[in-house]
Protein backbone atom coordinates (compact mmCIF):
# COMPACT_ATOMS: atom_id res chain seq x y z
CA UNK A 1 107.09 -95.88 -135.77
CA UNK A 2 103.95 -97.75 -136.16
CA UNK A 3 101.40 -97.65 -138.94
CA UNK A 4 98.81 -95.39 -137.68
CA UNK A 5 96.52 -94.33 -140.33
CA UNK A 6 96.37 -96.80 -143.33
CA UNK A 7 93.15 -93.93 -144.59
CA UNK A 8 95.55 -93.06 -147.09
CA UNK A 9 96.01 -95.77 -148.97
CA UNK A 10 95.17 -95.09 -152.49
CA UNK A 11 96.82 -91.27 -152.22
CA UNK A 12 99.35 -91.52 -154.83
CA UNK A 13 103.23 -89.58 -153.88
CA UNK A 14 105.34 -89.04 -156.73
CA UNK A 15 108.95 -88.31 -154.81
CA UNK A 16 111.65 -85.92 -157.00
CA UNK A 17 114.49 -84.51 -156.40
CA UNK A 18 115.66 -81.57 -157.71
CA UNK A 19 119.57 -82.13 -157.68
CA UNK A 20 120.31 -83.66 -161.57
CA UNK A 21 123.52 -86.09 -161.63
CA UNK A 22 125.01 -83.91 -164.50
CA UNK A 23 124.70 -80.83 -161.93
CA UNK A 24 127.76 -82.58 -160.00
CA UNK A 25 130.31 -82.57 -162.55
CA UNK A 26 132.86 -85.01 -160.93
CA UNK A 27 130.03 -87.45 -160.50
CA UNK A 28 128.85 -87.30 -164.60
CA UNK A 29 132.40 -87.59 -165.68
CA UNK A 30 133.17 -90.12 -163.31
CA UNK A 31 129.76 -92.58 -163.75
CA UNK A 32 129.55 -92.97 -160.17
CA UNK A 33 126.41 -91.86 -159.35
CA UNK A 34 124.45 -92.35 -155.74
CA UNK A 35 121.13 -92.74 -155.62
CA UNK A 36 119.25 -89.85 -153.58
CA UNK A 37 119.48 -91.40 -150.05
CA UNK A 38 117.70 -88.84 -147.93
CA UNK A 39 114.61 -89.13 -150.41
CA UNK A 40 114.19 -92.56 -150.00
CA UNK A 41 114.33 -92.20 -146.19
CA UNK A 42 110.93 -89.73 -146.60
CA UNK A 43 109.57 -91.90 -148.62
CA UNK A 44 110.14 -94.83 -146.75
CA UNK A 45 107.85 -93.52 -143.67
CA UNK A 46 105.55 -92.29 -146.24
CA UNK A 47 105.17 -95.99 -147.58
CA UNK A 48 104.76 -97.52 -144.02
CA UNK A 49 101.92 -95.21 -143.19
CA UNK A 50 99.59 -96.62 -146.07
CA UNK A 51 100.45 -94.03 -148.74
CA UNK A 52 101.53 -95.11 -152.71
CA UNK A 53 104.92 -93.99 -152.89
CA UNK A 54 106.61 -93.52 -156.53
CA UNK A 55 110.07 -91.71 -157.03
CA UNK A 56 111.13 -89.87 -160.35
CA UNK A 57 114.58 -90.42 -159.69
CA UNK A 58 116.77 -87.52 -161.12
CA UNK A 59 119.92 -88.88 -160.78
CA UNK A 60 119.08 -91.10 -164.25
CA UNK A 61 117.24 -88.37 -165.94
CA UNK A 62 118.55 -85.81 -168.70
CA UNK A 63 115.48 -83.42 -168.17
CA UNK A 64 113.11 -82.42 -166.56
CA UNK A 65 110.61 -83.12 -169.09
CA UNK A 66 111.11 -86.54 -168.62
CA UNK A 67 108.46 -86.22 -165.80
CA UNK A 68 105.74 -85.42 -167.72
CA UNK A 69 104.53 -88.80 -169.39
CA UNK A 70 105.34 -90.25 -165.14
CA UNK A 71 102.96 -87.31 -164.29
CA UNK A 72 100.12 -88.35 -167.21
CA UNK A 73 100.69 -92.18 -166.14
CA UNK A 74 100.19 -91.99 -161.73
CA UNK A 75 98.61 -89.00 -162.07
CA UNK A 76 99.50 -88.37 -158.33
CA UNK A 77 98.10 -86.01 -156.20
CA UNK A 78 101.39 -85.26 -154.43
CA UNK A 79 104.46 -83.95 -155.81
CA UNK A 80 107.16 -83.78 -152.99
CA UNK A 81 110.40 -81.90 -154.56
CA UNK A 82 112.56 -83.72 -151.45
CA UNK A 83 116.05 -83.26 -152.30
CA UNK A 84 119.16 -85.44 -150.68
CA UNK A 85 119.59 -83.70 -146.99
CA UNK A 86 122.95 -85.90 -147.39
CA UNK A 87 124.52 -84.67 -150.39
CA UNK A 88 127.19 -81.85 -149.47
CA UNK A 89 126.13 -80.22 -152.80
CA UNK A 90 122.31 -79.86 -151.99
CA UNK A 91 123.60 -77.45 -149.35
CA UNK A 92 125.52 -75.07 -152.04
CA UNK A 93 122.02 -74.14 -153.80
CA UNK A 94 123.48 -74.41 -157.13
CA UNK A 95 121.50 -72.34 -159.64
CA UNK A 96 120.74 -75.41 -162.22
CA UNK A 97 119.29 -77.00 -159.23
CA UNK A 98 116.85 -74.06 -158.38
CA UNK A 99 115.88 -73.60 -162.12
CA UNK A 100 114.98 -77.34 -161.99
CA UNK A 101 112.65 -77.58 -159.37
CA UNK A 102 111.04 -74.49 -160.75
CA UNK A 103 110.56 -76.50 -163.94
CA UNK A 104 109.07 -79.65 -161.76
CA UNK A 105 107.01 -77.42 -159.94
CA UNK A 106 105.42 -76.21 -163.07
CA UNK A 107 105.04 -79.68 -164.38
CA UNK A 108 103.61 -80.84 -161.42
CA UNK A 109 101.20 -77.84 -160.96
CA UNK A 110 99.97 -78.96 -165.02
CA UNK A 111 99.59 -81.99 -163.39
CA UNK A 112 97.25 -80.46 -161.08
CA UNK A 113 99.70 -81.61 -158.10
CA UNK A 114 99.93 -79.97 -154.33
CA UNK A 115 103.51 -79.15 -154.46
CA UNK A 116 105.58 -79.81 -151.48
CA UNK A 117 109.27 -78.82 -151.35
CA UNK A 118 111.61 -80.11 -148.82
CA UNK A 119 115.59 -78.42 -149.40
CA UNK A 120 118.18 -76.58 -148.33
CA UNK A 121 117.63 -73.26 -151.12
CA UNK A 122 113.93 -73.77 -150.33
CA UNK A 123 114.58 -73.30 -146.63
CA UNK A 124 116.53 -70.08 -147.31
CA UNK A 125 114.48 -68.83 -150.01
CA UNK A 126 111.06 -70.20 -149.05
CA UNK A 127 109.59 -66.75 -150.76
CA UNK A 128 110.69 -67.86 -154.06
CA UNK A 129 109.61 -71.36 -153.98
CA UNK A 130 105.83 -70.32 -152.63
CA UNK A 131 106.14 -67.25 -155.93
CA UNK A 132 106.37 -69.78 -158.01
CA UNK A 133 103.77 -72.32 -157.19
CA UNK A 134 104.71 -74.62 -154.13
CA UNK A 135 101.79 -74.71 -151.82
CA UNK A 136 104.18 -75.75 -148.97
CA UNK A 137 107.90 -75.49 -148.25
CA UNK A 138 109.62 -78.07 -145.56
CA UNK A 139 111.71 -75.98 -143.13
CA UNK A 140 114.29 -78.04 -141.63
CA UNK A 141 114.13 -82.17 -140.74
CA UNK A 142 111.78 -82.89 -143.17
CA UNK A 143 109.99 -86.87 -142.60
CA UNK A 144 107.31 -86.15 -139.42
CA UNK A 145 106.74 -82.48 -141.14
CA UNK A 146 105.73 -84.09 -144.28
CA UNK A 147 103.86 -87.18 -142.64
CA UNK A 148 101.96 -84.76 -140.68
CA UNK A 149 101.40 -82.12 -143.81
CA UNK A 150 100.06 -84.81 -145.58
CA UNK A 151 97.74 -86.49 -142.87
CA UNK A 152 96.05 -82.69 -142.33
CA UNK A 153 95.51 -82.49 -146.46
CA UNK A 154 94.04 -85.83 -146.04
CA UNK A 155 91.68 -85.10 -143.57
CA UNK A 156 90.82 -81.79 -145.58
CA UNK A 157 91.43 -79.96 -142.14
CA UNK A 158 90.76 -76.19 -142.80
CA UNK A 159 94.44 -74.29 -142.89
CA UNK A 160 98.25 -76.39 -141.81
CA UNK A 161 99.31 -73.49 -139.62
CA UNK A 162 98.80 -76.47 -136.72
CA UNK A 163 101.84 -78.78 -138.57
CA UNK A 164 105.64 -77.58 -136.99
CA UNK A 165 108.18 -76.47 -140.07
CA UNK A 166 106.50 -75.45 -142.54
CA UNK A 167 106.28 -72.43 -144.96
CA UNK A 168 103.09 -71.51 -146.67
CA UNK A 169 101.07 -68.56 -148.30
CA UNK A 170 97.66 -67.12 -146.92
CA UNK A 171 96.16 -63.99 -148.52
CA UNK A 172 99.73 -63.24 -150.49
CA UNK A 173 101.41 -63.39 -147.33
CA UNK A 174 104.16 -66.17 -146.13
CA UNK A 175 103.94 -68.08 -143.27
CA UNK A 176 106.04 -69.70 -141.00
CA UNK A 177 104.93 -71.94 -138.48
CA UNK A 178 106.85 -72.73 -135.53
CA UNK A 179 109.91 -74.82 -135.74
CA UNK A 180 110.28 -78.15 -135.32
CA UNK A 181 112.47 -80.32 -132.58
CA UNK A 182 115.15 -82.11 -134.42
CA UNK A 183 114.16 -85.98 -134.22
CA UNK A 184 116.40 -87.22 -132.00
CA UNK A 185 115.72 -91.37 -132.33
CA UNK A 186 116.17 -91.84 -135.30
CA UNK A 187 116.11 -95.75 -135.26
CA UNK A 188 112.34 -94.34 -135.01
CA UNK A 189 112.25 -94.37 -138.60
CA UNK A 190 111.99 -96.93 -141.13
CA UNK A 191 114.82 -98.12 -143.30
CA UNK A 192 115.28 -96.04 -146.56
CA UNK A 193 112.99 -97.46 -149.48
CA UNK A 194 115.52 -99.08 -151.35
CA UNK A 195 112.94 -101.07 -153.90
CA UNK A 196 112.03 -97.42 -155.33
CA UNK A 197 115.89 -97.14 -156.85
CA UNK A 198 116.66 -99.08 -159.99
CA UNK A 199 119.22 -101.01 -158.60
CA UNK A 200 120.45 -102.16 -162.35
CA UNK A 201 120.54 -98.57 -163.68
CA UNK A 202 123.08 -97.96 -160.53
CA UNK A 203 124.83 -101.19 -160.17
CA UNK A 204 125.76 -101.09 -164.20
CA UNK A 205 127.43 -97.40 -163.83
CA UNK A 206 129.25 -98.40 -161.12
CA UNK A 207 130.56 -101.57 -162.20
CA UNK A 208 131.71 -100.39 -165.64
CA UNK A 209 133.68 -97.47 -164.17
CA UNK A 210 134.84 -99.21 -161.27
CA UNK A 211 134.68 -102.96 -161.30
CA UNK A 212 132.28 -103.04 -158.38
CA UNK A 213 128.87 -101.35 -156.57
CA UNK A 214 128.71 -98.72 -154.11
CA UNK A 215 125.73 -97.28 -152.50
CA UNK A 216 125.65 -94.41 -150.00
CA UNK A 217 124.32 -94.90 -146.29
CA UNK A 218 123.83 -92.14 -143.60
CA UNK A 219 124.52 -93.32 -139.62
CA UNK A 220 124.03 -89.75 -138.08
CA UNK A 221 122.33 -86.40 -138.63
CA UNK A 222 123.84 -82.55 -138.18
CA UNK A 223 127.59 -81.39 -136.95
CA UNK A 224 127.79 -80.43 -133.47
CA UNK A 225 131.08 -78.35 -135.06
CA UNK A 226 131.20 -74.47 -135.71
CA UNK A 227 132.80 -74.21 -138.98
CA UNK A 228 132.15 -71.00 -139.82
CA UNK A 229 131.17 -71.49 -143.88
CA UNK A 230 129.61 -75.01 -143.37
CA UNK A 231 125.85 -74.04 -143.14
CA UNK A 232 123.37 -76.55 -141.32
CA UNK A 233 119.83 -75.45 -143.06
CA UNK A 234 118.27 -79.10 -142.33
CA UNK A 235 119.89 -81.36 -139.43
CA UNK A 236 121.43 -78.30 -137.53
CA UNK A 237 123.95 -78.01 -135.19
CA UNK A 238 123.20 -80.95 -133.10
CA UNK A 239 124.62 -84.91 -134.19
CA UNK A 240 122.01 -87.33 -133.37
CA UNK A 241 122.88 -91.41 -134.72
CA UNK A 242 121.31 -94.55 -136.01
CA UNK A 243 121.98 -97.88 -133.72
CA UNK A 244 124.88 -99.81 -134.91
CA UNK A 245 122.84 -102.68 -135.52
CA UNK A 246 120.12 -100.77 -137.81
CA UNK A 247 123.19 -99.52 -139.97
CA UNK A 248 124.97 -102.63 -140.06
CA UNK A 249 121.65 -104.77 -140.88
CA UNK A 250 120.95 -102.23 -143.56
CA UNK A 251 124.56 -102.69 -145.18
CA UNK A 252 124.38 -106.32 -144.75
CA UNK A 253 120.62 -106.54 -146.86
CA UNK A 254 122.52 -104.35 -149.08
CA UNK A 255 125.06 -106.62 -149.43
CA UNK A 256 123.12 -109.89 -149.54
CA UNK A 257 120.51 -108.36 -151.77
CA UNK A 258 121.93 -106.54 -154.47
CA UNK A 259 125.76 -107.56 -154.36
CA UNK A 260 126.83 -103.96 -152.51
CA UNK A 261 130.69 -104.29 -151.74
CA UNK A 262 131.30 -100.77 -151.32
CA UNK A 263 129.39 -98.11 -148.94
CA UNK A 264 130.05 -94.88 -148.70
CA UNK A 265 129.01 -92.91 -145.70
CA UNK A 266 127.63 -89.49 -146.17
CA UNK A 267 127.86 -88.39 -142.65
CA UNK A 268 129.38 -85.13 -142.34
CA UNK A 269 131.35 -86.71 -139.76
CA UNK A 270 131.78 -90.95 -139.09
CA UNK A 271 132.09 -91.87 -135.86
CA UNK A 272 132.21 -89.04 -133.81
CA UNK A 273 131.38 -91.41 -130.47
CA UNK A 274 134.44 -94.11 -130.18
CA UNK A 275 132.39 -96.49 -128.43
CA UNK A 276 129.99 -95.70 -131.21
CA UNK A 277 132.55 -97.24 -133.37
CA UNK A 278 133.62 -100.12 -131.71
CA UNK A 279 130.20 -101.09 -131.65
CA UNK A 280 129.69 -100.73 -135.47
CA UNK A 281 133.25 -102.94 -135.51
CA UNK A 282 131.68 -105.60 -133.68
CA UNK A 283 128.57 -105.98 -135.49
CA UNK A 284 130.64 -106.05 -138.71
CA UNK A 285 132.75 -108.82 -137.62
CA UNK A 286 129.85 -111.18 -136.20
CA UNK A 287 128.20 -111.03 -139.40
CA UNK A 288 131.22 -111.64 -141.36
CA UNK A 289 130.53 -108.72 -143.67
CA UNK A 290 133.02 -108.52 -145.79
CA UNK A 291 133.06 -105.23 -147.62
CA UNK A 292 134.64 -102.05 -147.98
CA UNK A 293 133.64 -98.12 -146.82
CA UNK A 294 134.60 -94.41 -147.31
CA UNK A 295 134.17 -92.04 -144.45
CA UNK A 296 134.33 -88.12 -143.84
CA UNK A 297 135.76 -87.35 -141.20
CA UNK A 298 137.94 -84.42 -139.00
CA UNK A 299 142.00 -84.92 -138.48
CA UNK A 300 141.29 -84.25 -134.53
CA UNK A 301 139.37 -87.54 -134.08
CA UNK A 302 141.96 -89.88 -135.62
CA UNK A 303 145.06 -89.32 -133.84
CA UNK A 304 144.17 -91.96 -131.39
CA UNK A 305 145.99 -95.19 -132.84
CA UNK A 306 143.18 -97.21 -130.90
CA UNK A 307 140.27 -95.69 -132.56
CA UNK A 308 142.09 -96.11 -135.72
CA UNK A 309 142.26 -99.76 -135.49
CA UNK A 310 138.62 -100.28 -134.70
CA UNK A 311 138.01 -98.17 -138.02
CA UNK A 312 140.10 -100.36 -140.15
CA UNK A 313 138.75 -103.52 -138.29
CA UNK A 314 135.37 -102.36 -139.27
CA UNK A 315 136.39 -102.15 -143.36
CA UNK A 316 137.10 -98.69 -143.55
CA UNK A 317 139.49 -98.19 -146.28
CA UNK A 318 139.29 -94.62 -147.22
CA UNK A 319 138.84 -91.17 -145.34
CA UNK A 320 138.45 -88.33 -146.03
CA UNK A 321 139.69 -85.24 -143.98
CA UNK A 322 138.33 -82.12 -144.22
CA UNK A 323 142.26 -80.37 -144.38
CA UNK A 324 140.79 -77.18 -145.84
CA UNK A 325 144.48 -75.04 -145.45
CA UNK A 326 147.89 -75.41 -144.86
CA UNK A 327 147.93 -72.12 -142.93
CA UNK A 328 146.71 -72.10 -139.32
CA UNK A 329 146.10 -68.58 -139.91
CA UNK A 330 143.13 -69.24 -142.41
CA UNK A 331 141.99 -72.41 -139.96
CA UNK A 332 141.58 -70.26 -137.08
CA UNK A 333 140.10 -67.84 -139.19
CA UNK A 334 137.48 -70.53 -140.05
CA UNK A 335 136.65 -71.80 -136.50
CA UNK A 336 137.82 -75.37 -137.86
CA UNK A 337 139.10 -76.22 -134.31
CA UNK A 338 141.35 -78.60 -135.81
CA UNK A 339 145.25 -77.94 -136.21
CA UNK A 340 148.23 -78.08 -138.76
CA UNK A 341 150.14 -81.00 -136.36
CA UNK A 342 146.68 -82.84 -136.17
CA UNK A 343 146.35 -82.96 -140.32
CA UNK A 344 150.14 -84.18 -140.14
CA UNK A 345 149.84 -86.93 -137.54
CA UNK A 346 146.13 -88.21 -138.59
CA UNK A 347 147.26 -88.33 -142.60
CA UNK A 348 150.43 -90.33 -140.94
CA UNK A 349 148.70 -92.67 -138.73
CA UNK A 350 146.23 -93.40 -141.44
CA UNK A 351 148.97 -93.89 -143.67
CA UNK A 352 150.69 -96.40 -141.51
CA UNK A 353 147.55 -98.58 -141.38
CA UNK A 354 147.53 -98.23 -145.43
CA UNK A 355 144.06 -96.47 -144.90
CA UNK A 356 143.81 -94.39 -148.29
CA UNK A 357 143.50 -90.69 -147.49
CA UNK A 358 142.17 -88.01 -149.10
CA UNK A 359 142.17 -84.05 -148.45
CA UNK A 360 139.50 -81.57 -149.10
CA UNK A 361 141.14 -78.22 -149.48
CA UNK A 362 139.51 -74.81 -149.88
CA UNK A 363 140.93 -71.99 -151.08
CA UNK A 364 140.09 -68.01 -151.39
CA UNK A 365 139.20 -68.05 -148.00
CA UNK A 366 139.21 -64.30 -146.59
CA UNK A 367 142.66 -63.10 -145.52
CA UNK A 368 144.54 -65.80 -147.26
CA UNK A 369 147.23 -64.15 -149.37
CA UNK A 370 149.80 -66.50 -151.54
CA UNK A 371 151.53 -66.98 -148.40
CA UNK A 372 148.99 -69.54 -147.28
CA UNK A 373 148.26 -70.46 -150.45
CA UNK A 374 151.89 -71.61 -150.44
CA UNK A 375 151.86 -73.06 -147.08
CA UNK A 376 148.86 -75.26 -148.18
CA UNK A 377 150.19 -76.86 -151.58
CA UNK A 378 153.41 -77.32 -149.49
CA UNK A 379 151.19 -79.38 -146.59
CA UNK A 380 149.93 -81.04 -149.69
CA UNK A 381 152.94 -82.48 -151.00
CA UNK A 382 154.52 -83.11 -148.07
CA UNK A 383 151.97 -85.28 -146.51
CA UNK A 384 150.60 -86.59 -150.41
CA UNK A 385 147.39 -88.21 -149.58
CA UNK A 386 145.78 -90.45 -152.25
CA UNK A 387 143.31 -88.33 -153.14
CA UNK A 388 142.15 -84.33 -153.58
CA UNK A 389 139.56 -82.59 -153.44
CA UNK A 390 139.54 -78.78 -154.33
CA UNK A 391 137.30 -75.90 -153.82
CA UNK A 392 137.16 -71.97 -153.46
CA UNK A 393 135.60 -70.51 -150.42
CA UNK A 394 131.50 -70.48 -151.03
CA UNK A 395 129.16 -68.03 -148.94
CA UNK A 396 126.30 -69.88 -147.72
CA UNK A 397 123.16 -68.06 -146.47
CA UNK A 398 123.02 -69.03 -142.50
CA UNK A 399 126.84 -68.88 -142.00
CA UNK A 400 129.00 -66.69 -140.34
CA UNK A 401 131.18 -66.14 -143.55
CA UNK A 402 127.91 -65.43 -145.20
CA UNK A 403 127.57 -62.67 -142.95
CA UNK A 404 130.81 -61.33 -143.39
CA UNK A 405 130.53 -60.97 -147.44
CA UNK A 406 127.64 -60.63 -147.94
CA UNK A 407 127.81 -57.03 -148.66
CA UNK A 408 130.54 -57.78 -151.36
CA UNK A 409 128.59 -60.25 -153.43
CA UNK A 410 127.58 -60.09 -156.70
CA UNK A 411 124.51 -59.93 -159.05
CA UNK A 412 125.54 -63.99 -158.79
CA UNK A 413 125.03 -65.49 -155.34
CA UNK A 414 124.99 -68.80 -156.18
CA UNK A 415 127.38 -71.46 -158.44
CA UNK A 416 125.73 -72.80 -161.39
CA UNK A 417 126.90 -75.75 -160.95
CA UNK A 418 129.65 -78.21 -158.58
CA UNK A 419 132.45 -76.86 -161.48
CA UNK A 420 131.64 -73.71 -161.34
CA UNK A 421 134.20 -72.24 -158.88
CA UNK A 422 133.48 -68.63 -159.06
CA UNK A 423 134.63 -66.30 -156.18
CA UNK A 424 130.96 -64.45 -155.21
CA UNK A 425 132.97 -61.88 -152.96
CA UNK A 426 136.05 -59.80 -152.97
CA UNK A 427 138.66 -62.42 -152.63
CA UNK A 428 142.71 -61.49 -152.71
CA UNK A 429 142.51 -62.79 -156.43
CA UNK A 430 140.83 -62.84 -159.42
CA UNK A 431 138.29 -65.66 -160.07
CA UNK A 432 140.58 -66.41 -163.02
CA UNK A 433 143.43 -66.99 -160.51
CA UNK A 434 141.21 -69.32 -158.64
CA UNK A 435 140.10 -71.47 -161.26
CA UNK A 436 143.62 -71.50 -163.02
CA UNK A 437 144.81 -72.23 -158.91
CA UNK A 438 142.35 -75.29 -159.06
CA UNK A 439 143.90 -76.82 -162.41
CA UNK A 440 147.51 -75.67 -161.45
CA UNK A 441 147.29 -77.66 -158.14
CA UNK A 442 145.28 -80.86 -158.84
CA UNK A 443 148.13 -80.90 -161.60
CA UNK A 444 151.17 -80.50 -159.63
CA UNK A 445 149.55 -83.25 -157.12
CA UNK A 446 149.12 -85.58 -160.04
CA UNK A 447 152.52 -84.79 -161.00
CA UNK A 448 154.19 -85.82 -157.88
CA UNK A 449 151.90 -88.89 -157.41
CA UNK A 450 154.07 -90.37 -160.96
CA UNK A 451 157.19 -89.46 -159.48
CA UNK A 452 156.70 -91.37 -156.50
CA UNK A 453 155.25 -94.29 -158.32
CA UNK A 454 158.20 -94.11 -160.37
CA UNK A 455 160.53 -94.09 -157.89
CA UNK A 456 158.99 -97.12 -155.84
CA UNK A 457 158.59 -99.18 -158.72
CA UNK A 458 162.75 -98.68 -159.65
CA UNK A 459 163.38 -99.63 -156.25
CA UNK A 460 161.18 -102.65 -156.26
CA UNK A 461 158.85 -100.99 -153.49
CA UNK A 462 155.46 -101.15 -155.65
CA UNK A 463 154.09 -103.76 -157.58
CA UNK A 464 153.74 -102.73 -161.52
CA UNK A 465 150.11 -102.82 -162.08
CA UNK A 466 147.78 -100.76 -164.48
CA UNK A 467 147.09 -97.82 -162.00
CA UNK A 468 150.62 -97.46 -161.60
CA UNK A 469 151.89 -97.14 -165.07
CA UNK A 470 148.98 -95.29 -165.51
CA UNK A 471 150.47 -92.81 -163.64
CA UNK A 472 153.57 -92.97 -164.29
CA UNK A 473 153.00 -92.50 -167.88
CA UNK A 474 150.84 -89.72 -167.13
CA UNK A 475 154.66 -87.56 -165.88
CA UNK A 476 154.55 -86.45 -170.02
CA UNK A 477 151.96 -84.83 -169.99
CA UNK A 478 151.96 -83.23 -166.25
CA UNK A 479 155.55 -82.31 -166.19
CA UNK A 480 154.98 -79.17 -169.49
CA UNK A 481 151.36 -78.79 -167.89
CA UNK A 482 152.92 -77.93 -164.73
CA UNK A 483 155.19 -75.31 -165.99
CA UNK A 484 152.40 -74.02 -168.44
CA UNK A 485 149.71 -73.48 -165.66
CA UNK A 486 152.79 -71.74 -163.20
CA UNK A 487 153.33 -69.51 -165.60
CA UNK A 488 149.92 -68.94 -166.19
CA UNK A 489 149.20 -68.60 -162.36
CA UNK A 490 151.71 -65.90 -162.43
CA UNK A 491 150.26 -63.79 -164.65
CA UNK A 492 146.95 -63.75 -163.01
CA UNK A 493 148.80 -63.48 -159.29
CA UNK A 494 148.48 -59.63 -159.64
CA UNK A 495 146.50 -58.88 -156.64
């Protein structure tokens, strides 16, 4: 996308996002942080078009005050609230994360800022965010909306009701203009702006909790699946992708630059186009990258033993499968398309090619009664992936489930934040049960994980390094917590 209009140059952009790294709980514990990837990518465009780009990067901040002296300092005439389109949690709306780009808007407007706001809550709630002070809210794909917000402000052109996805106010009314077309090439766009992250701040988390540096990349855009609780308030329905050789030259500057090893791939689903992926495979192995990556992806596309071979050949070394139940019941009830036998031969085959796996369940979902939860925590530990990942049913505005519940929900429609696990609705159980379900299972899992370890180190099977006496040793406390949280389950399993 060429540089068009270099009048800009001069107009200072000060990029935020509202999502705060101690809103994902995991993350802040964990101090394995990533920086906010879809921000970067608006900026990016913003950059190559002449405008001075700055980012107040959340993800390293305590507060929101923080912005304040940043706002005094650039004084910038822009501040763009553009969350991470890429972050799963962006999509859940959590209530820190609203209250927090309130607060930047009102910092920004003391700044004497426009205020643009470009995220998933906004795009829902695009009411609230104009109440309290945006001028403009993003609706949808946000980069040629914002370059083309911006280049109207610029050229003081009288009203915006001209630019494609875009929410504004006009005599105390909202407007919306009309939507726009998903971008479809998006090898159109630059490469994210990578020199606006503080590349020590990240690499210094990661290699203190982990011994090495990860960074997230994004190859495609949107789900073309019907998942009926996964909402789709920015890319949409369609799945549009990045050329292998942009996202393999963008790993391997990564790589070469700052010392990446690791990548993990926020697509909501890697690889959906096999030829796709044996592309990606063969650009990997003529630049003799050697690193590793985590994917996200659905147990229907890897039972092909082919397919799973170009994946490994390619460095991927950890996926993640959105499992969800152990019930086919609750799966069809979803629309997950995907099947009990498909989660069992994908988590095998996977297995077989010593791919680590791990399983995102959900639980609470409507109709599930302790029969599926059973039949879940059974799939669980018969197929024992590496990892879990655990969460309670969440009703998100734009989704069929939403539909369904939302005449049950409560004064609270939203989690405060990624721990939060609150049942909004009238599930089968309490939201004690849940959240006592949650610790119970992750638990149990643990549990079973030192027995194994146990068992393979007797027989000679396993090596005996630190992570496995780790867990092994870990079988005093799990085996009493285990009983302690069944018991506790059972009291809270009334109905």
């Amino acid at each position: 996308m060429p540089n068009s209009d270099l009048s800009a140059a001069g107009t200072t952009l000060l990029f935020s996002p509202s999502f705060f790294y101690r809103f994902d709980q995991k993350q802040w514990k964990d101090q394995k942080p990533y920086p906010p990837y879809g921000t970067i990518y608006a900026a990016s465009l913003m950059q190559q078009e002449g405008f001075s780009v700055n980012l107040f990067d959340t993800h390293l901040k305590e507060s929101t005050s923080e912005i304040e002296p940043v706002l005094k300092s650039l004084r910038p005439r822009y501040l763009i609230i553009y969350d991470d389109g890429f972050n799963y949690l962006t999509k859940m709306c959590l209530t820190a994360m609203r209250a927090a780009a309130f607060e930047l808007i009102n910092y920004g407007k003391s700044g004497e800022c426009r205020i643009i706001v470009c995220n998933s809550d906004a795009a829902d709630h695009y009411d609230l965010y104009l109440k309290q002070g945006a001028d403009f809210v993003i609706l949808g794909e946000g980069e040629l909306t914002l370059l083309e917000l911006l280049k109207s402000l610029e050229a003081n052109e009288k009203g915006q009701a001209h630019v494609a996805g875009l929410a504004f106010r006009r005599d105390e009314v909202s407007i919306c203009t009309l939507p726009r077309p998903v971008l479809k090439d998006l090898d159109a766009l630059p490469d994210p702006a990578w020199d606006l992250i503080d590349m020590p701040a990240y690499q210094s988390l990661w290699q203190a909790s982990e011994g090495y540096f990860s960074l997230n990349l994004a190859t495609t855009r949107g789900c073309p699946y019907k998942c009926n609780w996964c909402a789709k308030p920015i890319y949409g329905n369609r799945y549009n992708s990045r050329s292998p050789q942009r996202v393999v030259g963008e790993m391997s500057t990564l790589h070469a630059r700052y010392g990446v090893s690791h990548f993990w791939m926020a697509d909501d689903i890697f690889g959906l186009n096999p030829k796709w992926v044996q592309q990606f495979q063969q650009e990997i192995l003529s630049r003799d990258l050697q690193i590793k990556i985590k994917i996200q992806s659905r147990a229907d596309l890897l039972v092909q033993e082919n397919y799973i071979k170009s994946l490994v050949e390619a460095g991927i070394k950890e996926v993640w499968i959105g499992a969800e139940s152990g019930s086919q019941k609750v799966l069809d009830a979803m629309d997950k398309g995907t099947t009990i036998q498909q989660i069992e031969q994908s988590t095998r085959l996977l297995q077989a090619y010593k791919v680590r796996v791990g399983f995102f369940l959900q639980f609470a979902y409507p109709g599930e009664s302790m029969v599926e939860i059973k039949e879940t925590i059974s799939m669980m530990l018969r197929l024992m992936p590496d990892d879990i990942g655990i969460s309670i049913s969440y009703p998100l505005p734009g989704t069929l489930f939403y539909e369904r519940v939302k005449h049950q929900l409560r004064s609270k429609q939203n989690w405060v934040d990624s721990d939060d696990l609150d049942t909004m609705y009238i599930a089968a159980y309490s939201p004690a049960f849940y959240k006592q379900l949650h610790r119970f299972v992750h638990k149990l899992f643990r549990l079973k994980q030192g027995w194994l370890n146990l068992g393979a180190v007797i027989r000679g099977k396993r090596r005996i390094t630190r992570a496995a006496l780790k867990s092994i040793a870990s079988l005093v406390y799990y085996l009493p917590a285990v009983t302690a949280d069944r018991f506790k389950l059972y009291r809270l399993s009334t109905p």
